[in-house]
Protein backbone atom coordinates (compact mmCIF):
# COMPACT_ATOMS: atom_id res chain seq x y z
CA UNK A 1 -0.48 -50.08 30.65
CA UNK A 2 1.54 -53.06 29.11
CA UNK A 3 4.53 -52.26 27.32
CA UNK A 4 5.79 -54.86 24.84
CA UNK A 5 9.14 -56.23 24.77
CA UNK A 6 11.41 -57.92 22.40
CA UNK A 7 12.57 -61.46 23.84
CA UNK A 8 14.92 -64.04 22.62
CA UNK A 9 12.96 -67.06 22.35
CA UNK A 10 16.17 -69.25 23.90
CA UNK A 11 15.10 -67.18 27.09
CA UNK A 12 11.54 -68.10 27.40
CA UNK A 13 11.45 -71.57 29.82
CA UNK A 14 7.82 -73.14 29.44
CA UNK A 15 6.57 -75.29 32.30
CA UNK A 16 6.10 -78.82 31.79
CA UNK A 17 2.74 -78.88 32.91
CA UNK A 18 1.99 -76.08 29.64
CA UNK A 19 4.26 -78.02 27.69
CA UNK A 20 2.33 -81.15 27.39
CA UNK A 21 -0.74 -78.77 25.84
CA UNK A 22 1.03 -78.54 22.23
CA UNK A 23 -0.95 -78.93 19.06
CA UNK A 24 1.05 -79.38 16.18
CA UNK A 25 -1.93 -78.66 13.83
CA UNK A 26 -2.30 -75.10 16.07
CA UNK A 27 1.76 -74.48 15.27
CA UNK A 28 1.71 -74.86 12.01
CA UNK A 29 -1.75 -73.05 11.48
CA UNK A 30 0.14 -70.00 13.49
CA UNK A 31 3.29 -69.98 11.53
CA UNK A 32 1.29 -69.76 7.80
CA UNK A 33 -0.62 -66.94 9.67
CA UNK A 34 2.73 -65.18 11.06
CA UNK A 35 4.38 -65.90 7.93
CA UNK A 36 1.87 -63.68 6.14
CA UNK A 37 0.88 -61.11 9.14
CA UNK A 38 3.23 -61.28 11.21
CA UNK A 39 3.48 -61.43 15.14
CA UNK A 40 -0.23 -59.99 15.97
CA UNK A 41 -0.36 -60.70 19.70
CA UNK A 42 2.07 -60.74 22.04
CA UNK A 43 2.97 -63.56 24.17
CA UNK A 44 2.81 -63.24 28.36
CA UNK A 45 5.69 -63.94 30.12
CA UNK A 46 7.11 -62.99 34.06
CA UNK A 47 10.31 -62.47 35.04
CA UNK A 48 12.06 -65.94 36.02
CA UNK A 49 15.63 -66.73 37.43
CA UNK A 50 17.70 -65.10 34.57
CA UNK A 51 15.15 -66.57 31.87
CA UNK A 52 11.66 -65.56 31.51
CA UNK A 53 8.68 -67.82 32.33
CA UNK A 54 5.89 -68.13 29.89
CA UNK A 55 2.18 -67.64 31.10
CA UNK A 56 0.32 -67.35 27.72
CA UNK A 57 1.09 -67.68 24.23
CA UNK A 58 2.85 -71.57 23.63
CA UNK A 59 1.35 -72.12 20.07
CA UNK A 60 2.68 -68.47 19.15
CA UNK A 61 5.96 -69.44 20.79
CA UNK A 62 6.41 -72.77 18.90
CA UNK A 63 5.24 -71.31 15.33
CA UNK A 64 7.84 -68.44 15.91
CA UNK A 65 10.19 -70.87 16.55
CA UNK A 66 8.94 -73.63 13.93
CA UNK A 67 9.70 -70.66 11.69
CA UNK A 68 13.74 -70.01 13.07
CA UNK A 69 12.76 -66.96 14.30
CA UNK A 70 15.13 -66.16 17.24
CA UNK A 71 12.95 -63.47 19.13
CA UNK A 72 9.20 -63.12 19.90
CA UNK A 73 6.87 -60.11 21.34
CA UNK A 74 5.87 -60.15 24.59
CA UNK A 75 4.27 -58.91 27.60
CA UNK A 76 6.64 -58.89 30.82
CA UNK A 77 3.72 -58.96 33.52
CA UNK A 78 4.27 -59.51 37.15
CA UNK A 79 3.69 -62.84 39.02
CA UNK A 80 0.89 -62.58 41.70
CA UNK A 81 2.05 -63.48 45.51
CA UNK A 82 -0.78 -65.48 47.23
């Protein structure tokens, strides 16, 4: 089972290819929503070199961040070998 973690934000490295997928209308929606409920689902991440790398949750990232929060809830899940 998936335990969640606290992560500072500054240590979550998004890939360029994810990072061209941003919405601003999606942020913003987010932050109102975390702004009144709070974090509700966690973000994915793996383990990087000394950073994490996200896998899911870049609109939940951004709003967090949008919002100067300085950590975010996550998943730390581990990176399938092919």
């Amino acid at each position: 089972m998936l335990r969640t973690h606290t992560l500072p934000i500054d240590e979550v490295y998004v890939p360029v290819k994810r990072a061209k997928t941003l919405e601003a209308g999606k942020v913003e929606a987010l932050a109102n929503d975390i702004l009144e409920n709070g974090q509700t689902t966690p973000i994915r991440v793996r383990q990087g070199k000394g950073r994490y790398v996200l896998i899911e949750g870049y609109h939940r990232l951004e709003a967090l961040r949008a919002l100067g929060e300085e950590t975010v809830t996550g998943f730390v899940v581990q990176a399938r070998l092919h």
